[in-house]
PDB file of N, CA and C in Angstrom:
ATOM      1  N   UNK A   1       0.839  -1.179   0.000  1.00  0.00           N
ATOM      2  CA  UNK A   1       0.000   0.000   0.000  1.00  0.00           C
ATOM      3  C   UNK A   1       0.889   1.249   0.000  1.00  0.00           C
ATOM      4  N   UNK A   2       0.491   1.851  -0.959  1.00  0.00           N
ATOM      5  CA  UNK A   2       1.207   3.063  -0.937  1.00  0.00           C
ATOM      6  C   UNK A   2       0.883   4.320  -0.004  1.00  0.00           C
ATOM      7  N   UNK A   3       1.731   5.782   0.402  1.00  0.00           N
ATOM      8  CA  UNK A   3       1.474   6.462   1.209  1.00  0.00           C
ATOM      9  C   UNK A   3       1.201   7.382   0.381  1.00  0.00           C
ATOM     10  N   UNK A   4       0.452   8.596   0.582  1.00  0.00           N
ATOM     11  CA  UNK A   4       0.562   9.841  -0.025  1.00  0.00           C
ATOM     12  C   UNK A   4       1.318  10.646  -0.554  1.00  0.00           C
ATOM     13  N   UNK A   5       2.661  10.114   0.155  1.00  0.00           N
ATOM     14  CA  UNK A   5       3.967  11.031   0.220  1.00  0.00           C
ATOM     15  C   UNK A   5       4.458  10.175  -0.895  1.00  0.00           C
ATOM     16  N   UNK A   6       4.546   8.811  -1.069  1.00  0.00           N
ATOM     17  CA  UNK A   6       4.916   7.993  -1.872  1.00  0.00           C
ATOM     18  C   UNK A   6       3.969   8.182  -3.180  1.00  0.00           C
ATOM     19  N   UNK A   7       2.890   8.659  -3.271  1.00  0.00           N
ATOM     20  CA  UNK A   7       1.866   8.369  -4.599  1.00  0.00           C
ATOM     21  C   UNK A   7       2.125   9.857  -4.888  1.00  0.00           C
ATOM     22  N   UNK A   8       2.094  10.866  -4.376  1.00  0.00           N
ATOM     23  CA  UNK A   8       3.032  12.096  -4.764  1.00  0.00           C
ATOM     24  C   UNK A   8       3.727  12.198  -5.407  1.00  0.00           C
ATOM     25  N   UNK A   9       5.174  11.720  -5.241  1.00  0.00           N
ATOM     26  CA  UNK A   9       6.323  11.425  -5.958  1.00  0.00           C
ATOM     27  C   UNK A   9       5.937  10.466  -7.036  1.00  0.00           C
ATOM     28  N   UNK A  10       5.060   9.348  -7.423  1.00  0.00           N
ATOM     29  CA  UNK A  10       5.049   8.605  -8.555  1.00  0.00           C
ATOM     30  C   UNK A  10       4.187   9.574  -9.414  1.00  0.00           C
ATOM     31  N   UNK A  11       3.526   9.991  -8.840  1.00  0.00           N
ATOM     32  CA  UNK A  11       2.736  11.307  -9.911  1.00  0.00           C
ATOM     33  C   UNK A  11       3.542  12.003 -10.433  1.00  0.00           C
ATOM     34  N   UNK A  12       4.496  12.770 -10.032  1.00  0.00           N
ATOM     35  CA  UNK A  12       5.678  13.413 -10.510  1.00  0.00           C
ATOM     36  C   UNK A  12       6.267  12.859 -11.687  1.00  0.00           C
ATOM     37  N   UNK A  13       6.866  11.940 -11.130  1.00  0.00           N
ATOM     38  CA  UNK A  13       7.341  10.740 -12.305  1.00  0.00           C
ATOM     39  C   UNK A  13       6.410  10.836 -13.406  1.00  0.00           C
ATOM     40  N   UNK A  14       5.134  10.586 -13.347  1.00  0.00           N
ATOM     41  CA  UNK A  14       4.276  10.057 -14.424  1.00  0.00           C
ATOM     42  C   UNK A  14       4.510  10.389 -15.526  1.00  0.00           C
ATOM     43  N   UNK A  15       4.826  12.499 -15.009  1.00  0.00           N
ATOM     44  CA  UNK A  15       4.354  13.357 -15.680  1.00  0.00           C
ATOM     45  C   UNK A  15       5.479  13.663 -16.928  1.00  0.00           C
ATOM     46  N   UNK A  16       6.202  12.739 -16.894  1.00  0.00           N
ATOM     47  CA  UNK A  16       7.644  12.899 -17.985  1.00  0.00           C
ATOM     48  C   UNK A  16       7.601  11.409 -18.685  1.00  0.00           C
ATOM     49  N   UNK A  17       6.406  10.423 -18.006  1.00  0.00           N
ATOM     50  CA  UNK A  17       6.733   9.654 -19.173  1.00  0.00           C
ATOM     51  C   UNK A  17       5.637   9.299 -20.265  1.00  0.00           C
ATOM     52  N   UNK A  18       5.403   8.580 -21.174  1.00  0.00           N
ATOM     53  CA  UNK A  18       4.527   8.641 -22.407  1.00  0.00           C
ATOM     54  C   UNK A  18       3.680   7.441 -21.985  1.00  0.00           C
ATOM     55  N   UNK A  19       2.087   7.706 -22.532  1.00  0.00           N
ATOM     56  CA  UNK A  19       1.128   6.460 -22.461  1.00  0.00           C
ATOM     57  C   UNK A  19       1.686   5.716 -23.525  1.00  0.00           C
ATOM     58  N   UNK A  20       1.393   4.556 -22.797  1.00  0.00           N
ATOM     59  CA  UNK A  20       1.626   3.166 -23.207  1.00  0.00           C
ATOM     60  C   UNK A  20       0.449   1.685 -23.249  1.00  0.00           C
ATOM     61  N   UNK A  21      -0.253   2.289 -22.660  1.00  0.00           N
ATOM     62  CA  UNK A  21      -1.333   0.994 -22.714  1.00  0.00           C
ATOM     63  C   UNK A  21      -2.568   2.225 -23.180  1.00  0.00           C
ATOM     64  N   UNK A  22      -2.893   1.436 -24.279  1.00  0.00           N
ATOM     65  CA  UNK A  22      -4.687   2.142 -24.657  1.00  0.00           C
ATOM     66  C   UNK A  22      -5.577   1.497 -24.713  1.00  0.00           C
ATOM     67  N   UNK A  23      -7.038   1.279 -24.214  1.00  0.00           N
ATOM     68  CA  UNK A  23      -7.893   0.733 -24.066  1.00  0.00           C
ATOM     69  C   UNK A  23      -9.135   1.519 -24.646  1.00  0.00           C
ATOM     70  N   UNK A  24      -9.149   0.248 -25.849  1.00  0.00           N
ATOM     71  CA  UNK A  24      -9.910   1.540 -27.067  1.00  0.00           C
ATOM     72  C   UNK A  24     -11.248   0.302 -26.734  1.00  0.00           C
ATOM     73  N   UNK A  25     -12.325   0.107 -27.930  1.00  0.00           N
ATOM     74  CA  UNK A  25     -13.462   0.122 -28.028  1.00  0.00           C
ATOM     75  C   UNK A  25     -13.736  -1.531 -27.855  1.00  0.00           C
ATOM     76  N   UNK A  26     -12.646  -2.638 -27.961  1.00  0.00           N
ATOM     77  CA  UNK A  26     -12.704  -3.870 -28.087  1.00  0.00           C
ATOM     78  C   UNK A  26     -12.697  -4.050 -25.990  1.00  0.00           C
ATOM     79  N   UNK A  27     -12.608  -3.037 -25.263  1.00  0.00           N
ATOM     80  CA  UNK A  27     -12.400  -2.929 -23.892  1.00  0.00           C
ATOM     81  C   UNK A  27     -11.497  -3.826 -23.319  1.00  0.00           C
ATOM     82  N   UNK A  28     -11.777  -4.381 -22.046  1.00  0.00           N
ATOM     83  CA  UNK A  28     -10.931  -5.102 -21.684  1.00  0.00           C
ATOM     84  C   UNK A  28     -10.526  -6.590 -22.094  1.00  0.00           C
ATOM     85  N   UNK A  29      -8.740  -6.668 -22.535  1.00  0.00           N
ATOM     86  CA  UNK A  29      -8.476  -7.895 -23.022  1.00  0.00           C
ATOM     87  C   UNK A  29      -7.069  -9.134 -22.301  1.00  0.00           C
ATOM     88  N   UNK A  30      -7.380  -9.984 -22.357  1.00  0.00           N
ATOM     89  CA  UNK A  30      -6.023 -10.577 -21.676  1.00  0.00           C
ATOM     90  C   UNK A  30      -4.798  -9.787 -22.488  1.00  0.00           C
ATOM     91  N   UNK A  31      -4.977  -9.634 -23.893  1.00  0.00           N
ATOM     92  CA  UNK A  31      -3.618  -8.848 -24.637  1.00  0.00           C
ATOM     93  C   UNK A  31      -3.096  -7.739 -23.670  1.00  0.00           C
ATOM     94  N   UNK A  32      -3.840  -6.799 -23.482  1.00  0.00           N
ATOM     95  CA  UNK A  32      -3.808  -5.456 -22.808  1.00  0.00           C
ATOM     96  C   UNK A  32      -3.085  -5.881 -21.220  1.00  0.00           C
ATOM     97  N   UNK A  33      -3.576  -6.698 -20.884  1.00  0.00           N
ATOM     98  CA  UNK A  33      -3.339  -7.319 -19.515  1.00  0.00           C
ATOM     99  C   UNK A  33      -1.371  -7.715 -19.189  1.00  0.00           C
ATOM    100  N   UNK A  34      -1.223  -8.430 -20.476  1.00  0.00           N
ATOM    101  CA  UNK A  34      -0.004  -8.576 -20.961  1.00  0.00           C
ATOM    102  C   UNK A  34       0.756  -7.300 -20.879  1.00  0.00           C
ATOM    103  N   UNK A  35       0.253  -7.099 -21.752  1.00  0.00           N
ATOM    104  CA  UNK A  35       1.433  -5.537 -22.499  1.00  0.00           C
ATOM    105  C   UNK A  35       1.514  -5.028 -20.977  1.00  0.00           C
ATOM    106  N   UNK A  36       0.392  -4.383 -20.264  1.00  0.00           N
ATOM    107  CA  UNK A  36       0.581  -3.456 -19.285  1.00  0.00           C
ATOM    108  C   UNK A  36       1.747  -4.190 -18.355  1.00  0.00           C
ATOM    109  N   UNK A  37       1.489  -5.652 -17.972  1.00  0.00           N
ATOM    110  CA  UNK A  37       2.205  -6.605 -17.045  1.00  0.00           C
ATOM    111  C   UNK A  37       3.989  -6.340 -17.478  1.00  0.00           C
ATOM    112  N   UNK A  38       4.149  -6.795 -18.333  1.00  0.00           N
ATOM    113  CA  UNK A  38       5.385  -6.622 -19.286  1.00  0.00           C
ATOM    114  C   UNK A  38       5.814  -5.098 -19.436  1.00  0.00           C
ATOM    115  N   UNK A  39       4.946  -4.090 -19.499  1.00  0.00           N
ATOM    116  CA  UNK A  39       5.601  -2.738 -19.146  1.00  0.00           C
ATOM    117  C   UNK A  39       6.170  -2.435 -17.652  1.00  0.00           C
ATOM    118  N   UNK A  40       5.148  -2.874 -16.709  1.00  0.00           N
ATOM    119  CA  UNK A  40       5.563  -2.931 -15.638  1.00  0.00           C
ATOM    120  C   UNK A  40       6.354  -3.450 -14.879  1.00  0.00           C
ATOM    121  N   UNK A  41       6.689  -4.362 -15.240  1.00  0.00           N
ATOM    122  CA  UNK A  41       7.824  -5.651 -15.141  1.00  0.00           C
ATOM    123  C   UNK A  41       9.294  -4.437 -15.797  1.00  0.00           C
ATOM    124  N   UNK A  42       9.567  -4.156 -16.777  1.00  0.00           N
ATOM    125  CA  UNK A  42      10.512  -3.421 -17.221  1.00  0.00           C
ATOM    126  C   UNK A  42      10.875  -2.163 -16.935  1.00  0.00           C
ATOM    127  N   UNK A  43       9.534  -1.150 -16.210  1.00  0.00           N
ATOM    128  CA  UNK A  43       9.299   0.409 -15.960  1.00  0.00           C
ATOM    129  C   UNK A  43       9.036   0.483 -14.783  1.00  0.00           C
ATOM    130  N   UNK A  44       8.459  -0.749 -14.141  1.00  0.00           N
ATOM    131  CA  UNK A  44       7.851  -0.302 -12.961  1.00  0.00           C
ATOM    132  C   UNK A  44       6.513   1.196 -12.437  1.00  0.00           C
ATOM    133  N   UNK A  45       6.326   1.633 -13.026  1.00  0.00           N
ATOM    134  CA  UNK A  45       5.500   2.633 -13.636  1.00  0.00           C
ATOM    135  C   UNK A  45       5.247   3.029 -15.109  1.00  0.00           C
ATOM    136  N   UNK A  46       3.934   3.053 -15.047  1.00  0.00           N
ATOM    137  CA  UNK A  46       3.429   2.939 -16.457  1.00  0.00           C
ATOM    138  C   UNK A  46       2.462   4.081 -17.006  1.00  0.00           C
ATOM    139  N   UNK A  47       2.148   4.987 -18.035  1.00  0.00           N
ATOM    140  CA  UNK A  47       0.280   5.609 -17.715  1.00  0.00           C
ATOM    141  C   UNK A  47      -0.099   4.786 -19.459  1.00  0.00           C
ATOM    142  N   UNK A  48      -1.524   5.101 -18.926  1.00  0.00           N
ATOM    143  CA  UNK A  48      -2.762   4.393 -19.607  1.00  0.00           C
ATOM    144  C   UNK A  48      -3.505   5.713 -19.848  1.00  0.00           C
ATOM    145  N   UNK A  49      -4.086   4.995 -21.309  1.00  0.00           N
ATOM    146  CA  UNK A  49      -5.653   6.327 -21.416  1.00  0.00           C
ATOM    147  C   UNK A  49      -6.427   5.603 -22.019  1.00  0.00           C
ATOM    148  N   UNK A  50      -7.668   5.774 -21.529  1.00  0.00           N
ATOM    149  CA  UNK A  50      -9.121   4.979 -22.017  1.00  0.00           C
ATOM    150  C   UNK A  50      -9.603   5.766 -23.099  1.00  0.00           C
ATOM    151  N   UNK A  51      -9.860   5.036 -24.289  1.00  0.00           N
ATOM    152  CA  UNK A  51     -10.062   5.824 -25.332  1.00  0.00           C
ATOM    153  C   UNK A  51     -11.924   6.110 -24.999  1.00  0.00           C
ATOM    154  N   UNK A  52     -12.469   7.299 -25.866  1.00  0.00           N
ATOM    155  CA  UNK A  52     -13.352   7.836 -25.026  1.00  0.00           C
ATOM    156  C   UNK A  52     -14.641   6.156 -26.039  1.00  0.00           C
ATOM    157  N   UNK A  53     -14.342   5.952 -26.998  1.00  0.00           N
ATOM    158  CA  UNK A  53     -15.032   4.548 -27.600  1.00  0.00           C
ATOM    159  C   UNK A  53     -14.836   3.268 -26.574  1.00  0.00           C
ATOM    160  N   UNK A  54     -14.661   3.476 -25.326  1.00  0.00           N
ATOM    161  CA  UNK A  54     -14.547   2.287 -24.516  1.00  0.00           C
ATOM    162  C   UNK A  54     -15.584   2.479 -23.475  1.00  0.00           C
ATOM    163  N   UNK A  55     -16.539   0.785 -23.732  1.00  0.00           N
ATOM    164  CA  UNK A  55     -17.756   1.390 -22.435  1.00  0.00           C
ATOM    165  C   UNK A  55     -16.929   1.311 -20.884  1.00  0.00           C
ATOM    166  N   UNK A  56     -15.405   1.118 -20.501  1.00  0.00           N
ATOM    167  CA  UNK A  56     -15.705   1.535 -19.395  1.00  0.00           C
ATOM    168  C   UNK A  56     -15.437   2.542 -18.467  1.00  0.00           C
ATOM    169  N   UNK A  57     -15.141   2.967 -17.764  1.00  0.00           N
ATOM    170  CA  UNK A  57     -14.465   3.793 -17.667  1.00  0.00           C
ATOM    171  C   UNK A  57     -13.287   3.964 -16.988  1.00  0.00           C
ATOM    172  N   UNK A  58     -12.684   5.158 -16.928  1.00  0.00           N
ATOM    173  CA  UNK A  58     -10.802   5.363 -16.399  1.00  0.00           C
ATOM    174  C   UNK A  58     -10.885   4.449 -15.011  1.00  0.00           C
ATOM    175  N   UNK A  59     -11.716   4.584 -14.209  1.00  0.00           N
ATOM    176  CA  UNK A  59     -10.881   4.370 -13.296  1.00  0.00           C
ATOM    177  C   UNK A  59     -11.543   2.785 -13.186  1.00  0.00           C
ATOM    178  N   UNK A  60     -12.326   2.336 -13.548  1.00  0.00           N
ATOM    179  CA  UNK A  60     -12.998   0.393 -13.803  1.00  0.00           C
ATOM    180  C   UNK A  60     -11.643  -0.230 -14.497  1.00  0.00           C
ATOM    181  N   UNK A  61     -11.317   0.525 -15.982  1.00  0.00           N
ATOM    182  CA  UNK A  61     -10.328   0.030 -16.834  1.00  0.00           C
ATOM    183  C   UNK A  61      -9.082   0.044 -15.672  1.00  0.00           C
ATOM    184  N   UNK A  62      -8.505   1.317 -15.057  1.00  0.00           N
ATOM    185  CA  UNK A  62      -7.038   1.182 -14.442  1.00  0.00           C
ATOM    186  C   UNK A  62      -7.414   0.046 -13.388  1.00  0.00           C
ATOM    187  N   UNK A  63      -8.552  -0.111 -12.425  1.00  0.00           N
ATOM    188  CA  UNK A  63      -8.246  -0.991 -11.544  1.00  0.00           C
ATOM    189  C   UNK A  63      -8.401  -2.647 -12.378  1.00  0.00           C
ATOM    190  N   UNK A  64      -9.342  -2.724 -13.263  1.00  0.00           N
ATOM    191  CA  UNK A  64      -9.076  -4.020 -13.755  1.00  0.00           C
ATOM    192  C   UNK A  64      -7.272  -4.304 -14.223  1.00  0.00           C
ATOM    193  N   UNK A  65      -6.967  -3.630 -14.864  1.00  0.00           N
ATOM    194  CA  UNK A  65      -5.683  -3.926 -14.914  1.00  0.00           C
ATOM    195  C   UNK A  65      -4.727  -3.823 -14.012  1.00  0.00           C
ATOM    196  N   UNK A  66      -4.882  -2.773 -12.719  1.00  0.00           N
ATOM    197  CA  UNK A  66      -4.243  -3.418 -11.958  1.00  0.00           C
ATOM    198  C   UNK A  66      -4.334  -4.946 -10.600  1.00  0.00           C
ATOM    199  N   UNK A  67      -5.617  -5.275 -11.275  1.00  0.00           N
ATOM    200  CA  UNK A  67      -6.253  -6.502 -10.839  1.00  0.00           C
ATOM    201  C   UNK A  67      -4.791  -7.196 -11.127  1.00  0.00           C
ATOM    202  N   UNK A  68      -5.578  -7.339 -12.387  1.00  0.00           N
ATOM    203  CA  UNK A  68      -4.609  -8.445 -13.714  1.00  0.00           C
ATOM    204  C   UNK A  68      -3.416  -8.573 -13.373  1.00  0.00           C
ATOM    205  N   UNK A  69      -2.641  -6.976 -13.193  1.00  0.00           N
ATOM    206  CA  UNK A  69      -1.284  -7.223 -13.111  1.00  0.00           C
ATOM    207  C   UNK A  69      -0.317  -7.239 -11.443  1.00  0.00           C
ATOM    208  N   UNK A  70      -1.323  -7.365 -10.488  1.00  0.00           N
ATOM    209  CA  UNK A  70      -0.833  -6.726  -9.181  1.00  0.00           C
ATOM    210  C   UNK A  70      -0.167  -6.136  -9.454  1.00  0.00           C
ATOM    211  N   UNK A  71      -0.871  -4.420  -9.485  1.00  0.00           N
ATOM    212  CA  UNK A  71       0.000  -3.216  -9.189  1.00  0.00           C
ATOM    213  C   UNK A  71      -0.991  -2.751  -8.822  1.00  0.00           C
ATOM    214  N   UNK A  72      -0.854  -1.169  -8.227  1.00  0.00           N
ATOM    215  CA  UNK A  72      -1.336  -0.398  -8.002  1.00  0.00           C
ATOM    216  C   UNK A  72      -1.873   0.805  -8.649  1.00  0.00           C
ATOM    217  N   UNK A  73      -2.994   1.331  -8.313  1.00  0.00           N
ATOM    218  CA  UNK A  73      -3.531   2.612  -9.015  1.00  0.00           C
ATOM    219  C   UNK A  73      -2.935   3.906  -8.317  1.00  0.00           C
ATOM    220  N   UNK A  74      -2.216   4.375  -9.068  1.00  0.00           N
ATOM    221  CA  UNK A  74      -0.892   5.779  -8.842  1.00  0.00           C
ATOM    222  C   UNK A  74      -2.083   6.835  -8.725  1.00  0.00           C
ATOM    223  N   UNK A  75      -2.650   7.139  -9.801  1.00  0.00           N
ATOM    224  CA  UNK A  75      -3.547   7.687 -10.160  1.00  0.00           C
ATOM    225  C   UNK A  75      -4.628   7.868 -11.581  1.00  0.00           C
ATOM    226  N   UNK A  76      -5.592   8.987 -10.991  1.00  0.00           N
ATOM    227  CA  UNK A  76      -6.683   8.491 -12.750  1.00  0.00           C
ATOM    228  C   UNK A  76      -7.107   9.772 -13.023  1.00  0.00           C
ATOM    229  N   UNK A  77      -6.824  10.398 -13.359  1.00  0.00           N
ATOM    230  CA  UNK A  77      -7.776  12.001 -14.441  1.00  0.00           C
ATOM    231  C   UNK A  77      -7.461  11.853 -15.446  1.00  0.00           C
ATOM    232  N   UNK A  78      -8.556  12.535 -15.855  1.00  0.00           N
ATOM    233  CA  UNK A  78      -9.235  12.593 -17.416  1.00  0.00           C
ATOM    234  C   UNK A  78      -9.473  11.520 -17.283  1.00  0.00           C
ATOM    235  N   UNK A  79      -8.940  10.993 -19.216  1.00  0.00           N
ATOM    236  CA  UNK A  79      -9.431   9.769 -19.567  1.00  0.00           C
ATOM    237  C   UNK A  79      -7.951   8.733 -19.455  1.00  0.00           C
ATOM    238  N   UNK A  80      -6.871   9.208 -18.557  1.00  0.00           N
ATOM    239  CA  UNK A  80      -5.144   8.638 -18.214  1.00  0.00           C
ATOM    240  C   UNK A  80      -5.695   8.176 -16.806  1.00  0.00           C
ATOM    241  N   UNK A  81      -4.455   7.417 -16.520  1.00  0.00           N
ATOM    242  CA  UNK A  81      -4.163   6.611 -15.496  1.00  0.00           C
ATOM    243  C   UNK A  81      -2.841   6.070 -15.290  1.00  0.00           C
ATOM    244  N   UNK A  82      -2.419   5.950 -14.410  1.00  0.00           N
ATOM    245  CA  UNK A  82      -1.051   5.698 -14.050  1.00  0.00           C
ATOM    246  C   UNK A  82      -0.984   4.711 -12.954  1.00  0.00           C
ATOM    247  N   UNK A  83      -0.237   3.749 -12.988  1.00  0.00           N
ATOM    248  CA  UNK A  83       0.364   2.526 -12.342  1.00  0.00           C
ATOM    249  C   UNK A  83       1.951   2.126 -12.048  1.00  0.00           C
ATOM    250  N   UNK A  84       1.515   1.602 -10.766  1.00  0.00           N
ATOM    251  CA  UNK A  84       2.972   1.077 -10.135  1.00  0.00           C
ATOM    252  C   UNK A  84       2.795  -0.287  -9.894  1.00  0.00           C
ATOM    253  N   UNK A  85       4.384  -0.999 -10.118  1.00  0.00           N
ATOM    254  CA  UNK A  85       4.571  -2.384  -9.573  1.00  0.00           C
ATOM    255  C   UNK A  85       5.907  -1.947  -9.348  1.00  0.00           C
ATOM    256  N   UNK A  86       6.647  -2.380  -8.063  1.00  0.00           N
ATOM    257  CA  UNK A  86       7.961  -2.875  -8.054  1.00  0.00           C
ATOM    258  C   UNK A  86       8.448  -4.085  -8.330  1.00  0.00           C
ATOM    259  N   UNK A  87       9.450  -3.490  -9.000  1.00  0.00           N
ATOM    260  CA  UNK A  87      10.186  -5.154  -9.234  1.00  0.00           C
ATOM    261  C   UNK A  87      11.186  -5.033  -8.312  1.00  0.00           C
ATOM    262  N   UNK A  88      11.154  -6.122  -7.885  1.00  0.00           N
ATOM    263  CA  UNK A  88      11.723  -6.915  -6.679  1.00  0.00           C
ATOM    264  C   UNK A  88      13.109  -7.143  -7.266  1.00  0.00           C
ATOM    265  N   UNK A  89      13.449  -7.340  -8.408  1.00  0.00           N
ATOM    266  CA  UNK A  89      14.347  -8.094  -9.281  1.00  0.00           C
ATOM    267  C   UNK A  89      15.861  -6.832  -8.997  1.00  0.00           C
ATOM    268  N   UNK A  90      14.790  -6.029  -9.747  1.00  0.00           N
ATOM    269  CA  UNK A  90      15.913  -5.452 -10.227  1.00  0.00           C
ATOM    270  C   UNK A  90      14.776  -4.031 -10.115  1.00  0.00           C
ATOM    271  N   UNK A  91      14.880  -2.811  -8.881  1.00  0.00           N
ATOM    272  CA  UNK A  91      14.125  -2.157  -8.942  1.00  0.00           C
ATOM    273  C   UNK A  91      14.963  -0.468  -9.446  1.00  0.00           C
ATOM    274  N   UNK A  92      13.936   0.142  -9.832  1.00  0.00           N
ATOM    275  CA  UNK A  92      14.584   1.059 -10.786  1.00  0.00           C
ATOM    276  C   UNK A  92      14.060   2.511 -10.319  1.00  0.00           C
ATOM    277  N   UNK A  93      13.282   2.023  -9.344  1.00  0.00           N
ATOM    278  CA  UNK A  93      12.657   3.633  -8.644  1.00  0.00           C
ATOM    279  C   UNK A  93      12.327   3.215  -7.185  1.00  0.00           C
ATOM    280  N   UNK A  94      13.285   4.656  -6.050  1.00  0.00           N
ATOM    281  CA  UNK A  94      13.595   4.370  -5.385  1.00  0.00           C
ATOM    282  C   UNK A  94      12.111   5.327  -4.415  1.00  0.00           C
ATOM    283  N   UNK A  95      11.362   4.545  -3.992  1.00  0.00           N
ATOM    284  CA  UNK A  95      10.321   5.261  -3.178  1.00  0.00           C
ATOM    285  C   UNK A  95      10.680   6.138  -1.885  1.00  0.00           C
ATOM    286  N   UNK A  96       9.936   7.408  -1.366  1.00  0.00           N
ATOM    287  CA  UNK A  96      10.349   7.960  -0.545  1.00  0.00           C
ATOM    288  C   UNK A  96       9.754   7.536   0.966  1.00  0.00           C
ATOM    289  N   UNK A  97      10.496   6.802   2.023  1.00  0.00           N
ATOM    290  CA  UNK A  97      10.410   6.122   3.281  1.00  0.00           C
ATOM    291  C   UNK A  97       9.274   6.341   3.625  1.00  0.00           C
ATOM    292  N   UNK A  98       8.094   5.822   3.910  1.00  0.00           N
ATOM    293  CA  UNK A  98       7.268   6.290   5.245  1.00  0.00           C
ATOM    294  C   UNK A  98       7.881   6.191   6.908  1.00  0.00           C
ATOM    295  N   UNK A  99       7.251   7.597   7.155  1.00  0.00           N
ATOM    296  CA  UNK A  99       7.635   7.586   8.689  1.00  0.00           C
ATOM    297  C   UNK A  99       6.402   6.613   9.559  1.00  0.00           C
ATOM    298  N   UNK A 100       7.016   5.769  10.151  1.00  0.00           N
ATOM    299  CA  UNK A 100       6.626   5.051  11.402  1.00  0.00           C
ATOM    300  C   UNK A 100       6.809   5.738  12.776  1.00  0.00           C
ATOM    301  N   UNK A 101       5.334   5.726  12.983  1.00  0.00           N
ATOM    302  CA  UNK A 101       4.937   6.596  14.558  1.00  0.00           C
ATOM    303  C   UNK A 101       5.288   5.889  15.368  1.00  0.00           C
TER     304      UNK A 101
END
C-alpha cells in the first residue's frame, strides 16, 4: 500500500513519461493485460488512457488492470491513469520512506 507522500512522488514521475497501454473500443483484453504486465515488469510505472469509444471507464479500466497485473492505481484524471509495480528483481525507482509513529 502506498502512502501519499509515496503516490506524490510517482505522480511526478508520471508526468515525464509517455502512455503506453490504450484501451480503445474492443475494452478489456487478456492482450492489454499482458502488455501493461510486461511494461511494468521493465518500468515499474506505467500511464494508460481509455479511449473515449470504450464502455468503461478510467478508473474500472485502471483498476481491472491493476487486478490483472498486481500493481497499483498511482492515479486516474481525465481519460489517463497511471500505475505502479515494483520489481523486486531489479528495482529502478527508489520510493520515498514512510515515517513510522
Amino acid at each position: 500500500m502506498l502512502t501519499s507522500k509515496q503516490r506524490a512522488y510517482l505522480r511526478s514521475l508520471a508526468n515525464s513519461i509517455d502512455t503506453i497501454v490504450m484501451v480503445g473500443k474492443g475494452g478489456m483484453s487478456d492482450q492489454i493485460i499482458t502488455q501493461a504486465a510486461d511494461a511494468l515488469k521493465a518500468r515499474e510505472l506505467i500511464k494508460g488512457k481509455v479511449l473515449e469509444s470504450c464502455e468503461l471507464s478510467v478508473r474500472e479500466a485502471a483498476e481491472l488492470i491493476a487486478e490483472g497485473t498486481r500493481s497499483e492505481v498511482v492515479q486516474v484524471i481525465g481519460t489517463k491513469f497511471v500505475l505502479y509495480k515494483r520489481n523486486d528483481k531489479e528495482p529502478k525507482i527508489e520510493l520515498p520512506k514512510s515515517k513510522k509513529k
